[in-house]
N, C-alpha and C. Protein backbone atom coordinates (compact mmCIF):
# COMPACT_ATOMS: atom_id res chain seq x y z
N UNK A 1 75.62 -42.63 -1.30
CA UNK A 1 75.14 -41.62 -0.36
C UNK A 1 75.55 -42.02 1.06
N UNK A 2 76.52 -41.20 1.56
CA UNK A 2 77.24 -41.27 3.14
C UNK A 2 75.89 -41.24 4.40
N UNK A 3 75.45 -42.28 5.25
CA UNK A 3 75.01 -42.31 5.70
C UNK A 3 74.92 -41.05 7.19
N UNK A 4 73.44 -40.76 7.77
CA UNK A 4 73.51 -39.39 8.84
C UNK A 4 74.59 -39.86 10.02
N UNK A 5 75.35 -39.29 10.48
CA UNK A 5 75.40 -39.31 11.85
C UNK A 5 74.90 -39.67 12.82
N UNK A 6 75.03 -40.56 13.82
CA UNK A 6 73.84 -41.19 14.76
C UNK A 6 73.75 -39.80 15.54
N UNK A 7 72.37 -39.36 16.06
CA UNK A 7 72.20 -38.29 16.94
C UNK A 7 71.98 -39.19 18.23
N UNK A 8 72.91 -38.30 19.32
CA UNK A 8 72.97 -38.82 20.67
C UNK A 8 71.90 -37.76 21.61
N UNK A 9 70.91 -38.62 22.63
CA UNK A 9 70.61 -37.85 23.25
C UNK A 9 70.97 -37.71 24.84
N UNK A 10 70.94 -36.73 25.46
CA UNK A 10 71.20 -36.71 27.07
C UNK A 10 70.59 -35.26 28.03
N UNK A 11 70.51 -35.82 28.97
CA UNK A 11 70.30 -34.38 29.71
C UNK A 11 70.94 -33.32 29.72
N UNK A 12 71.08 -32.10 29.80
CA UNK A 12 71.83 -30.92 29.45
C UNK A 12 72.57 -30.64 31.13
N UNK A 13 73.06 -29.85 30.99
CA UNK A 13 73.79 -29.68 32.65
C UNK A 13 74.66 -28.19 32.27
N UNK A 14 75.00 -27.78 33.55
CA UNK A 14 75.91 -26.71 33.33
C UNK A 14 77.13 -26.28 32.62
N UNK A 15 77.29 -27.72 32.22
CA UNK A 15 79.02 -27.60 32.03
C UNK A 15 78.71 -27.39 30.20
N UNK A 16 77.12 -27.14 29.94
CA UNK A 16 76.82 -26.80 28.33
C UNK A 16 76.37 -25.42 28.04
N UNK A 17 76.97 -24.79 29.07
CA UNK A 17 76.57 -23.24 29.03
C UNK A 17 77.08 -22.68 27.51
N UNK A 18 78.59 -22.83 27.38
CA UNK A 18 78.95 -22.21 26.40
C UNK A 18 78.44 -22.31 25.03
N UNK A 19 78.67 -24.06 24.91
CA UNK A 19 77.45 -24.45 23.63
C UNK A 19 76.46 -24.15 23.37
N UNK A 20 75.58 -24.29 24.23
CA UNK A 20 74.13 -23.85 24.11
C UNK A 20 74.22 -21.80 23.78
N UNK A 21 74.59 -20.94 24.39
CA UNK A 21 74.81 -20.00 24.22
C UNK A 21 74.78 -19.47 22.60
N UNK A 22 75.54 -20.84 21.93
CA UNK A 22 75.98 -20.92 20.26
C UNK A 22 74.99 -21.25 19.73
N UNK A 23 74.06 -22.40 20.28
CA UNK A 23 72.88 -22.49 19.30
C UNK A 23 71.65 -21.53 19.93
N UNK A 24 72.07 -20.49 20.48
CA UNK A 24 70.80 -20.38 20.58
C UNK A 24 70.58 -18.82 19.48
N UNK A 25 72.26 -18.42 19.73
CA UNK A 25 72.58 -17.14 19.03
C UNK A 25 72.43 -17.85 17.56
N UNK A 26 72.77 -18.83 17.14
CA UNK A 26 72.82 -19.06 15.67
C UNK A 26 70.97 -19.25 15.20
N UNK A 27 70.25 -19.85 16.48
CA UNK A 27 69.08 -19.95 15.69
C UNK A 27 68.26 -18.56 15.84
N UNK A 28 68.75 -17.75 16.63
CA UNK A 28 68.17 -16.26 16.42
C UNK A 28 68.13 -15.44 15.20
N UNK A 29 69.53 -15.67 15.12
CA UNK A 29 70.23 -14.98 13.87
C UNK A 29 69.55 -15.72 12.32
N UNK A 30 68.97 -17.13 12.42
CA UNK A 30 68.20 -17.16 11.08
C UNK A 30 66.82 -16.60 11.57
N UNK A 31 66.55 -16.82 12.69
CA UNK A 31 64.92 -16.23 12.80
C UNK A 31 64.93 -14.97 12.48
N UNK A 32 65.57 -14.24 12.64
CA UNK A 32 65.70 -12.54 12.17
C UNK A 32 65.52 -12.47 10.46
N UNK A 33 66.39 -13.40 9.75
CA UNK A 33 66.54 -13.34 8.56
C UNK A 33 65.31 -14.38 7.87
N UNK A 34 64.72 -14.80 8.85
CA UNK A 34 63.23 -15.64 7.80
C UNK A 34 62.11 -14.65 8.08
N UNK A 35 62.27 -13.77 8.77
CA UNK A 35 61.58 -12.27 8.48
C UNK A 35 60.80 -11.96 9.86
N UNK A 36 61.62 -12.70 11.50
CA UNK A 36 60.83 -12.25 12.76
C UNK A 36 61.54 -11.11 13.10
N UNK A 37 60.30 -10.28 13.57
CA UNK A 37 60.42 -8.84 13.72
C UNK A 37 61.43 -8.95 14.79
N UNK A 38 62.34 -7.90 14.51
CA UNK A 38 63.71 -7.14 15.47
C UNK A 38 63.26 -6.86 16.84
N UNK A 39 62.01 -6.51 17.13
CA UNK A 39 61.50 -5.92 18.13
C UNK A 39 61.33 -7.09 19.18
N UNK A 40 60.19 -8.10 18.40
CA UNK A 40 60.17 -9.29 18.93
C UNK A 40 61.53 -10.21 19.66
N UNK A 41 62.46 -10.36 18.55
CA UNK A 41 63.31 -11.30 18.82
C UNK A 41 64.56 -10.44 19.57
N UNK A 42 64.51 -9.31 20.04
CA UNK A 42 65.09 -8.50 21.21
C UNK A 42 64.74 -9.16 22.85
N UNK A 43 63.26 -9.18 22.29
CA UNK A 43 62.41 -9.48 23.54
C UNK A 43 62.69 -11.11 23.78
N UNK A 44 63.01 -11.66 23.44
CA UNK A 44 62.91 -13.46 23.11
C UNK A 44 64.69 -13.59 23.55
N UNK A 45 65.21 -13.13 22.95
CA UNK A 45 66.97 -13.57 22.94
C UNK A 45 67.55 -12.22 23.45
N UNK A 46 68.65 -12.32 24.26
CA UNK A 46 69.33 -11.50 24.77
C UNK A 46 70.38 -12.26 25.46
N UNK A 47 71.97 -12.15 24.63
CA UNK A 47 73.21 -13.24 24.46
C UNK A 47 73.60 -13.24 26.16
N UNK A 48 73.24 -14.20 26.48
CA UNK A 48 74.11 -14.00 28.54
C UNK A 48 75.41 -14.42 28.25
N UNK A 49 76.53 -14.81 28.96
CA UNK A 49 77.87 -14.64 29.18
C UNK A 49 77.40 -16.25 29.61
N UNK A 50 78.70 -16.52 29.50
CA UNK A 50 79.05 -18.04 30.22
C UNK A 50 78.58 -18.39 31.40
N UNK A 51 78.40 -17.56 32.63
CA UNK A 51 78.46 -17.66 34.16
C UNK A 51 77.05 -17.75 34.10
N UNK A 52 76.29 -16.55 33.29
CA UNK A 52 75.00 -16.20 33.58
C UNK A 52 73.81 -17.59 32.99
N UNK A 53 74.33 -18.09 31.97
CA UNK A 53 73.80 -19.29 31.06
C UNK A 53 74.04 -20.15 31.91
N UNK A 54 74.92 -20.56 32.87
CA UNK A 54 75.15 -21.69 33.72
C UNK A 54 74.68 -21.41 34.77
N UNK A 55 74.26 -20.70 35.74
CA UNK A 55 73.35 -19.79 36.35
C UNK A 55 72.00 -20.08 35.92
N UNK A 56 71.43 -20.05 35.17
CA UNK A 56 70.28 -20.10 34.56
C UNK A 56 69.54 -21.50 34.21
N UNK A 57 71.01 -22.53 33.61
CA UNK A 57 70.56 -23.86 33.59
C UNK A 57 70.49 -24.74 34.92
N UNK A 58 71.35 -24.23 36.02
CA UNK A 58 71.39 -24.97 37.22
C UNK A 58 69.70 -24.14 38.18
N UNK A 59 69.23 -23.17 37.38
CA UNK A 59 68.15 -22.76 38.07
C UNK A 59 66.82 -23.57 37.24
N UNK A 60 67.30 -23.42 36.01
CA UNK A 60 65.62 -24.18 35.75
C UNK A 60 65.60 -25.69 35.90
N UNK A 61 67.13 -26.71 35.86
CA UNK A 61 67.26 -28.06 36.37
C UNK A 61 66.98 -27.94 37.46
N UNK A 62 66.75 -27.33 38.48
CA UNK A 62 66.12 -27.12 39.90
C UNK A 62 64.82 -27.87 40.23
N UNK A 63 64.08 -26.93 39.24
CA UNK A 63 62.55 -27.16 39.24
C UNK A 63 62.57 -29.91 39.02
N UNK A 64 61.66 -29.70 39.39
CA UNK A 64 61.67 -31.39 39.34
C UNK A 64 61.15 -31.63 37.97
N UNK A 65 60.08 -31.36 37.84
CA UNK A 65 59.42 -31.16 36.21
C UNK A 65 59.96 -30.79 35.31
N UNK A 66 60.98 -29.79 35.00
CA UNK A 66 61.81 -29.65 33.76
C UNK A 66 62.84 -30.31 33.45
N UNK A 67 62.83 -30.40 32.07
CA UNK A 67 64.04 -31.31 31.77
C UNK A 67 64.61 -30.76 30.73
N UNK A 68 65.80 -30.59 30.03
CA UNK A 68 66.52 -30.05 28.79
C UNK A 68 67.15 -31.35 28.67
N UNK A 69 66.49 -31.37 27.24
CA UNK A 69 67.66 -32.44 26.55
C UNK A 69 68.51 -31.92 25.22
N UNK A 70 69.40 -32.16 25.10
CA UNK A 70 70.73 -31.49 23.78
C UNK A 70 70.26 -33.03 23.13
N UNK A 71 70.64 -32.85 21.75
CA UNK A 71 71.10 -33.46 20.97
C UNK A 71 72.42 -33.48 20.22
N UNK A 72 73.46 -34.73 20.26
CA UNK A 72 74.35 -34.41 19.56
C UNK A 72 74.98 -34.92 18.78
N UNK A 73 75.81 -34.76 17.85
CA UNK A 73 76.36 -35.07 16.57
C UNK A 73 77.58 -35.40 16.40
N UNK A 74 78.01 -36.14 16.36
CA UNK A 74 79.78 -36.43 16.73
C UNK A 74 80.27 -35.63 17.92
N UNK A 75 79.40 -35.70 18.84
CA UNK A 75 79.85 -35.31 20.12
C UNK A 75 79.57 -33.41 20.04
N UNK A 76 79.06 -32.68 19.46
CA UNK A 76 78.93 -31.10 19.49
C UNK A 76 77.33 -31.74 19.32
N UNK A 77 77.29 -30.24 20.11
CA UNK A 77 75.34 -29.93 20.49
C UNK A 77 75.01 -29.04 19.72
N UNK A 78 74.14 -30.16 18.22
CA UNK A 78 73.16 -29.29 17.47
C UNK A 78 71.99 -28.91 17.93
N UNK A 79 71.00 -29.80 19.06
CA UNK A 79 69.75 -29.29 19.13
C UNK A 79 69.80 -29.18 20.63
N UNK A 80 68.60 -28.83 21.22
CA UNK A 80 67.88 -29.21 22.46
C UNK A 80 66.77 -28.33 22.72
N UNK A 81 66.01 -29.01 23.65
CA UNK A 81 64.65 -28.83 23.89
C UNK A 81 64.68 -28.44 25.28
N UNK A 82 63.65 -27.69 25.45
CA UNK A 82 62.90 -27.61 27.16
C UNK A 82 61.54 -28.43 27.15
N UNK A 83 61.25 -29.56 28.41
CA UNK A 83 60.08 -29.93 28.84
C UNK A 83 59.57 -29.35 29.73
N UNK A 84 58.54 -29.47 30.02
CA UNK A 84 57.48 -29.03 31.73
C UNK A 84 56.86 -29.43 31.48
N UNK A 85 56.34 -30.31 32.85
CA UNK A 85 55.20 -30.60 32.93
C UNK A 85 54.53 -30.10 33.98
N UNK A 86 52.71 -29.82 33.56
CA UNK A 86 52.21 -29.00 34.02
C UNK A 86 50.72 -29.54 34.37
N UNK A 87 49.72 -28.36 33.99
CA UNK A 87 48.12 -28.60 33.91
C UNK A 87 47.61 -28.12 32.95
N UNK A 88 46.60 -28.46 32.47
CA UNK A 88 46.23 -27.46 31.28
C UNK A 88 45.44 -26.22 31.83
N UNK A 89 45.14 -26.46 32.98
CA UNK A 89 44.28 -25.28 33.79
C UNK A 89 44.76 -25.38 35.70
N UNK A 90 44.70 -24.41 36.09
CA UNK A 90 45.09 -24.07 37.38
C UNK A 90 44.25 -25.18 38.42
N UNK A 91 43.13 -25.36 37.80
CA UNK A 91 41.92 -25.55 38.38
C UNK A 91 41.70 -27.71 38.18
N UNK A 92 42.31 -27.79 37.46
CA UNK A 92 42.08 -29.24 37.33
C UNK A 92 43.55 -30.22 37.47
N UNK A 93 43.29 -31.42 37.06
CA UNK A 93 44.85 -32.50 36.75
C UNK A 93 45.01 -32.89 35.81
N UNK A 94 44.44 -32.33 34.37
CA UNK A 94 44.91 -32.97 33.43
C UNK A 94 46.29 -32.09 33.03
N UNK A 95 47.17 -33.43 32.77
CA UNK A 95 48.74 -32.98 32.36
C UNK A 95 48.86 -33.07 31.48
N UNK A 96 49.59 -32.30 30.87
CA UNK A 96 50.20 -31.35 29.78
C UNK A 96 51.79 -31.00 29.84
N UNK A 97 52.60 -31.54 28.83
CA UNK A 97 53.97 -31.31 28.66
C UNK A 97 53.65 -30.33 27.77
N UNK A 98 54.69 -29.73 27.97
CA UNK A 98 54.94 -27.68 27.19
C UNK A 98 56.06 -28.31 27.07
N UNK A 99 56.29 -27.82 25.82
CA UNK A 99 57.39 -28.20 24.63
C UNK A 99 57.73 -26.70 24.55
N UNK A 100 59.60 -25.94 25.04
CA UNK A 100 59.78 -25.05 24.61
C UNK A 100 61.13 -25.05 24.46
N UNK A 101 61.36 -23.53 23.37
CA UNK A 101 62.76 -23.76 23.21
C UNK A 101 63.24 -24.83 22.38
N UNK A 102 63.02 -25.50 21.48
CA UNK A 102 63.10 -26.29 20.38
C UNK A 102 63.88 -25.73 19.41
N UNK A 103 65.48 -25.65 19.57
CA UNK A 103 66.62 -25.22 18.59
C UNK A 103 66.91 -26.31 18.24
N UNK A 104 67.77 -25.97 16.98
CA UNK A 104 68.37 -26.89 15.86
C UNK A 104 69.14 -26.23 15.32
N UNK A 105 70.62 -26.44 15.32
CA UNK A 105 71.54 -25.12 14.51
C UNK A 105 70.95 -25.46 12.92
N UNK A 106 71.14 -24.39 12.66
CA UNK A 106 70.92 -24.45 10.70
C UNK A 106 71.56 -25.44 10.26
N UNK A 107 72.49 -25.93 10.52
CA UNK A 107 73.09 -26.69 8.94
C UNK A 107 72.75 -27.96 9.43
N UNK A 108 72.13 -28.35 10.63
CA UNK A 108 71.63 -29.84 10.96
C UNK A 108 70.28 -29.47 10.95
N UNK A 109 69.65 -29.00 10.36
CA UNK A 109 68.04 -28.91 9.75
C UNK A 109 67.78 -29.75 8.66
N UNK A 110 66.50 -30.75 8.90
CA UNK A 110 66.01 -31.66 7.90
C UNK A 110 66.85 -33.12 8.13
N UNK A 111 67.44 -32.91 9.49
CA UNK A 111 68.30 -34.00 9.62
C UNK A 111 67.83 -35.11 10.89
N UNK A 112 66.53 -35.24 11.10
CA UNK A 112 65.97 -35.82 12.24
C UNK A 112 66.29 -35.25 13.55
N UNK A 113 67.03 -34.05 13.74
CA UNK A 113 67.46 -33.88 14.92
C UNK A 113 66.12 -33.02 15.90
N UNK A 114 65.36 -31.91 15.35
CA UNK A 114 64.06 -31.65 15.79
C UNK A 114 62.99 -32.96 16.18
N UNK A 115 62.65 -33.72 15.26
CA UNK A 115 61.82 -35.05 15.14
C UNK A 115 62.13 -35.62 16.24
N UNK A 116 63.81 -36.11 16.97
CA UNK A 116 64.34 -37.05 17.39
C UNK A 116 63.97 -36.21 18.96
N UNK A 117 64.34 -34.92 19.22
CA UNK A 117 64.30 -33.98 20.12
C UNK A 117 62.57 -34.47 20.59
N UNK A 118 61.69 -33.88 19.83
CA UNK A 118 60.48 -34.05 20.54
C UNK A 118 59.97 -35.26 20.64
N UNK A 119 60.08 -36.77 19.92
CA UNK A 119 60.31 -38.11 20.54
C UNK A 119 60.54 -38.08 22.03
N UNK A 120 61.67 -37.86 22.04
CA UNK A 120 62.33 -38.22 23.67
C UNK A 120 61.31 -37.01 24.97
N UNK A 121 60.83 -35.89 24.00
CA UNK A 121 60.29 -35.49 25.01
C UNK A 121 58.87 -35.66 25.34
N UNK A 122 58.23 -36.09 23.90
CA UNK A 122 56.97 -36.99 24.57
C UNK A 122 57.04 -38.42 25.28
N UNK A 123 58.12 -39.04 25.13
CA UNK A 123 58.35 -40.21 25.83
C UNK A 123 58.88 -39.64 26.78
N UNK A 124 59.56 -38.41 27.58
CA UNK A 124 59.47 -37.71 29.21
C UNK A 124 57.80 -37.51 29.62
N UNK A 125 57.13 -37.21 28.54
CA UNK A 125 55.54 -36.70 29.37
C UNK A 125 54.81 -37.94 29.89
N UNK A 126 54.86 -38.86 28.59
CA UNK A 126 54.05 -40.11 29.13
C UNK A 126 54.76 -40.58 30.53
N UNK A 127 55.96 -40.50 31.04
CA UNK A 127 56.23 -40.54 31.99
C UNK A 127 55.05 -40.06 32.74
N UNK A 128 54.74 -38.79 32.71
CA UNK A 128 53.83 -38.30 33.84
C UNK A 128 52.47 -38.54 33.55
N UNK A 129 52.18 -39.25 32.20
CA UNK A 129 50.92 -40.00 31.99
C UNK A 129 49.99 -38.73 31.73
N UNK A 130 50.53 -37.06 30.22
CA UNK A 130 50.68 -36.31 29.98
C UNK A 130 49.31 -36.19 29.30
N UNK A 131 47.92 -35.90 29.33
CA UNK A 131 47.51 -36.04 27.73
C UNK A 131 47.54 -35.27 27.09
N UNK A 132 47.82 -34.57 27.13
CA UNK A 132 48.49 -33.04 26.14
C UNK A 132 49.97 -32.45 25.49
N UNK A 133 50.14 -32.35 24.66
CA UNK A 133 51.84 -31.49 24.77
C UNK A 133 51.39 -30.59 23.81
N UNK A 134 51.68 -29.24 24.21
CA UNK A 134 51.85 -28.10 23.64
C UNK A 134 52.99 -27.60 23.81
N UNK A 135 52.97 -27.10 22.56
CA UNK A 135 55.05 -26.53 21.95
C UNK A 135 54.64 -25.05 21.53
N UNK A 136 55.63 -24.08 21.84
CA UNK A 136 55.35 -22.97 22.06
C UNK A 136 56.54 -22.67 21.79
N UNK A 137 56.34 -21.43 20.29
CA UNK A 137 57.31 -21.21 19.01
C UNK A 137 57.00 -19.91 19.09
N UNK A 138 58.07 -19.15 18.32
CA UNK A 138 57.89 -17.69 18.11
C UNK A 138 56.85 -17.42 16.55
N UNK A 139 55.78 -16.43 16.92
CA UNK A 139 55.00 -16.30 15.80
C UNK A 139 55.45 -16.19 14.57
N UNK A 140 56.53 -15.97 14.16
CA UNK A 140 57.44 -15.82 12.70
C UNK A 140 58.19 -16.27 12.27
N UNK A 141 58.34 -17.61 13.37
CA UNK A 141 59.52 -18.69 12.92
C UNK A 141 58.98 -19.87 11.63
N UNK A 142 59.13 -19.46 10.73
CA UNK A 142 58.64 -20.06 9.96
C UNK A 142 58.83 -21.87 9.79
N UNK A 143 60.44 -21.95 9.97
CA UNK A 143 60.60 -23.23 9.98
C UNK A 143 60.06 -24.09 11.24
N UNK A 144 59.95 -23.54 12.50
CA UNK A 144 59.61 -24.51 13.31
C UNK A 144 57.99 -24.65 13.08
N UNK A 145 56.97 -23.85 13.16
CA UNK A 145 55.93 -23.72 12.97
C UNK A 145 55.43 -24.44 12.15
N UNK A 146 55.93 -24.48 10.59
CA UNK A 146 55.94 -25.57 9.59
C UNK A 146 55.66 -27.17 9.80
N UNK A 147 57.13 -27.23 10.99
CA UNK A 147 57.33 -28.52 11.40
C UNK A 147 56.35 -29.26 12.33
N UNK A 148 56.08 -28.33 13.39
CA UNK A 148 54.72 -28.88 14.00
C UNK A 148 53.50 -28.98 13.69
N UNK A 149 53.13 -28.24 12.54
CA UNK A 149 51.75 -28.28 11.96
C UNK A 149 52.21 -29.66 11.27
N UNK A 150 53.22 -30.24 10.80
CA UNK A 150 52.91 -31.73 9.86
C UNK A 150 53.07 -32.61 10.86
N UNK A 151 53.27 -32.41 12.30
CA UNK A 151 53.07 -33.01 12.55
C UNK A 151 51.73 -33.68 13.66
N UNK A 152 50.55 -32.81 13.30
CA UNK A 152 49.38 -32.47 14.12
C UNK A 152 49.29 -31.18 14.91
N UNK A 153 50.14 -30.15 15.43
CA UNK A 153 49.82 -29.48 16.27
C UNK A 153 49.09 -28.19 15.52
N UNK A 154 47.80 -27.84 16.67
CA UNK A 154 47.16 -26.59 15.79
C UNK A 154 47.47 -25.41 17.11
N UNK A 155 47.32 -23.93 16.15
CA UNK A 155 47.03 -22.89 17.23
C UNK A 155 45.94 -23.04 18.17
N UNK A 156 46.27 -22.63 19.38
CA UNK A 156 44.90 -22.52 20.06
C UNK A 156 45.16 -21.35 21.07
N UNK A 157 45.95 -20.67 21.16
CA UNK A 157 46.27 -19.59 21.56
C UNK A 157 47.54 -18.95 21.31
N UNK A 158 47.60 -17.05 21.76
CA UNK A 158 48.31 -16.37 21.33
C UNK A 158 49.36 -15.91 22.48
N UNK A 159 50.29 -15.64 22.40
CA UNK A 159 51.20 -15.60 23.51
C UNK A 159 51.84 -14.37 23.28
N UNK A 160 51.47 -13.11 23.99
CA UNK A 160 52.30 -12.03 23.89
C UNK A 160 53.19 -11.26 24.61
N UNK A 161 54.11 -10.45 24.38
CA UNK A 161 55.10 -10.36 25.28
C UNK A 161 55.49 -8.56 25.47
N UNK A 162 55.62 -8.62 26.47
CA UNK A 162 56.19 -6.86 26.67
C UNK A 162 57.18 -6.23 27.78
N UNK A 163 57.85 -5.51 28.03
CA UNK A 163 58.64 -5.30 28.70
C UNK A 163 58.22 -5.12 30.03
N UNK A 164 58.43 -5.41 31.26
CA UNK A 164 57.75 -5.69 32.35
C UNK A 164 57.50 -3.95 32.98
N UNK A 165 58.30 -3.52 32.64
CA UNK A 165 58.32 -2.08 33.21
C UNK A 165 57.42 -1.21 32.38
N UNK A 166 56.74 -1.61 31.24
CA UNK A 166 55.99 -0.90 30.60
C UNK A 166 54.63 -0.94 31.47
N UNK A 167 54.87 -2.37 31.39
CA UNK A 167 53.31 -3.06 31.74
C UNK A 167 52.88 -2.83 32.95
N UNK A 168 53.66 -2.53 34.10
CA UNK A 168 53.86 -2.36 35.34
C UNK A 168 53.63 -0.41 35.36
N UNK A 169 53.78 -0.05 34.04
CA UNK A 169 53.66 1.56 33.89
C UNK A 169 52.20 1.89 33.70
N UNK A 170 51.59 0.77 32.74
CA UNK A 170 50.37 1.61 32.18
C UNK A 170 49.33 0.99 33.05
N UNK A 171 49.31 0.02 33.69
CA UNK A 171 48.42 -0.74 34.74
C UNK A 171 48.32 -0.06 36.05
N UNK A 172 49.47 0.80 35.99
CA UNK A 172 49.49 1.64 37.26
C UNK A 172 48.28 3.11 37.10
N UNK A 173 48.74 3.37 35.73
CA UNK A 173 48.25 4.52 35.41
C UNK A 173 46.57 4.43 35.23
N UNK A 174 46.21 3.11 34.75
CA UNK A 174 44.61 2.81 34.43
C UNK A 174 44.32 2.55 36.07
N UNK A 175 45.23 1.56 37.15
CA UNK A 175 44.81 1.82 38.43
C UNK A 175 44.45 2.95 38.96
N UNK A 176 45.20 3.81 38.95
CA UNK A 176 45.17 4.97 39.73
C UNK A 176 43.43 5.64 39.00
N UNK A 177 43.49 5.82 38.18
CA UNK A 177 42.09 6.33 37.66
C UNK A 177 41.02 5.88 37.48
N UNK A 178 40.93 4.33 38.42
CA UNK A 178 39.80 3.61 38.70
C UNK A 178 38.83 3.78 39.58
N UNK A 179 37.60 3.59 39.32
CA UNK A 179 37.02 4.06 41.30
C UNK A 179 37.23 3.45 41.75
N UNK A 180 37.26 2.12 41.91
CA UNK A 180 37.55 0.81 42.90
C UNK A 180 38.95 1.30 43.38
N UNK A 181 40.26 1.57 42.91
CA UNK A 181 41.27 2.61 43.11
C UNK A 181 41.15 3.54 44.28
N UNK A 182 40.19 4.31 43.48
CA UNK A 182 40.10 5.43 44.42
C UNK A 182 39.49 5.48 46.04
N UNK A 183 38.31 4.74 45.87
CA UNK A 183 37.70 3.98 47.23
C UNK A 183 38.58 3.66 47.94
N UNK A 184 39.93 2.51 47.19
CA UNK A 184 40.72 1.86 48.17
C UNK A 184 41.21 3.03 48.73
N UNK A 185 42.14 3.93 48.31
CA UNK A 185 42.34 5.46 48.72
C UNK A 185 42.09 5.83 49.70
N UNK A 186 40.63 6.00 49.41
CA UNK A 186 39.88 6.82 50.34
C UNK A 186 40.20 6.45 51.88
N UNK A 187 39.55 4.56 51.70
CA UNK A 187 39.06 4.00 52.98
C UNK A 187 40.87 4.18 53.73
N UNK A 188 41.90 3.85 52.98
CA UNK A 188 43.31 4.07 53.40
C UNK A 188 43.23 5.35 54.45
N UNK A 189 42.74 6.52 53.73
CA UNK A 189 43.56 7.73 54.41
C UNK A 189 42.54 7.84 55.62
N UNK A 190 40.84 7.46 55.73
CA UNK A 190 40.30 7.27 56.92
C UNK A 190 40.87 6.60 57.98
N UNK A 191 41.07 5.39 57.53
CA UNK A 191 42.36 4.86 58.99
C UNK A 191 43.10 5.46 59.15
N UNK A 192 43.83 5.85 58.29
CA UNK A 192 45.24 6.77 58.65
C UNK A 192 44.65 7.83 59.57
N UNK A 193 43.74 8.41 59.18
CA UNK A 193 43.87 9.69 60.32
C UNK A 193 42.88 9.00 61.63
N UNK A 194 42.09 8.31 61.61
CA UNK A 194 41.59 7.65 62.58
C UNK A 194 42.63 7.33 63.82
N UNK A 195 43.42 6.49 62.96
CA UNK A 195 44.88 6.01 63.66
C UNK A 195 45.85 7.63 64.52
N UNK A 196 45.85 8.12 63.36
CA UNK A 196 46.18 9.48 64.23
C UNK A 196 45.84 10.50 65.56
N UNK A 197 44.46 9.96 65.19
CA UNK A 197 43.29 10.90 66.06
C UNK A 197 43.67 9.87 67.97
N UNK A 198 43.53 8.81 67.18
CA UNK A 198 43.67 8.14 68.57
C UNK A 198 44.84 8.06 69.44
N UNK A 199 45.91 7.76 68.59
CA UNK A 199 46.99 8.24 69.37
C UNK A 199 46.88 9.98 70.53
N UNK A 200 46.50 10.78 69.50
CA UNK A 200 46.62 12.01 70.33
C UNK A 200 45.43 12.11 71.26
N UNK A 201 44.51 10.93 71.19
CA UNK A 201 43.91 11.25 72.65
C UNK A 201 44.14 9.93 73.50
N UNK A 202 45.23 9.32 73.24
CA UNK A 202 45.39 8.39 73.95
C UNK A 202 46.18 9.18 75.42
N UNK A 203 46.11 8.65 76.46
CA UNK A 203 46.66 9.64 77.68
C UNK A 203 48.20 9.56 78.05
N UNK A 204 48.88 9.99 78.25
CA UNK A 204 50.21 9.71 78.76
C UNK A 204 50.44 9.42 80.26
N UNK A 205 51.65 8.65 80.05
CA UNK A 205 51.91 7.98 81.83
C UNK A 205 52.54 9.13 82.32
């Protein structure tokens, strides 16, 4: 039996736009087929172009707290991860690494390369002396979901998603038909004509 491939790890950078682009379309394309809804994984993946993916990685390497690490295999990038570190609440300091974005092309599945991926990124949190890491998966991905439940992680919340212009549609529409809404309204158009009134008796030079 031919021994694995050593998996290499490193920071990700721009110049992995194109690669990454490949695993991310290849791990979509099984999530569709292990049965996540079309609707969903519209909302989740949407293929950017070369410029726009390198664009995107030189914006979230920005941030100081995030980190992407690839994993790779005779030199091609089967996996990589997103870190952040964060809070678990707005309101306090306990830190928390968020584990996201956790690809693995298909045919290097079951091959330590997930396992090896979130290693290196709990050894980034303890960096920040983390006590938490939460990893955050699509509800129907069967294989990753699998993988983190053996290895301790439980649900503890639901994460849902919608098109911003919807949401921005029907929040408008429940605003507008609020009284607190309407008050604001009100007290608006009193200044307004207040403001009016005074001008026209203000005197001219």
């Amino acid at each position: 039996m031919s021994a694995r491939p050593p998996i290499v790890l490193r920071d990700a950078d721009r110049e992995d736009a194109a690669a990454l682009i490949t695993l991310w379309r290849d791990c979509a394309e099984t999530s569709r087929d292990e049965g996540l809804d079309v609707m969903v994984a519209s909302a989740l993946w949407r293929e950017p172009g070369v410029a726009e993916a390198a664009a995107a990685l030189e914006l979230n390497l920005s941030h100081p707290d995030k980190r992407i690490i690839v994993a790779l295999v005779e030199g091609e990038i089967v996996g990589a991860v997103m870190c952040d570190v964060s809070t678990t609440t707005p309101i306090n300091l306990t830190r928390v690494l968020v584990v996201t974005e956790l690809q693995v092309l298909p045919r290097f599945r079951r091959k330590s390369v997930a396992s090896t991926l979130l290693s290196a990124a709990a050894n980034y949190g303890e960096e920040f002396n983390c006590e938490v890491v939460a990893a955050l998966t699509p509800a129907h991905a069967r294989e990753p979901n699998r993988f983190l439940t053996k290895l301790g992680f439980s649900q503890v919340s639901v994460m849902r998603i919608a098109q911003a212009s919807m949401v921005r549609s029907k929040l408008s529409s429940k605003a507008t038909n609020s009284r607190d809404t309407g008050k604001l309204i009100a007290v608006r158009r009193t200044l307004r004509r207040r403001q009016l009134e005074s001008r026209k008796l203000r005197p001219r030079p």
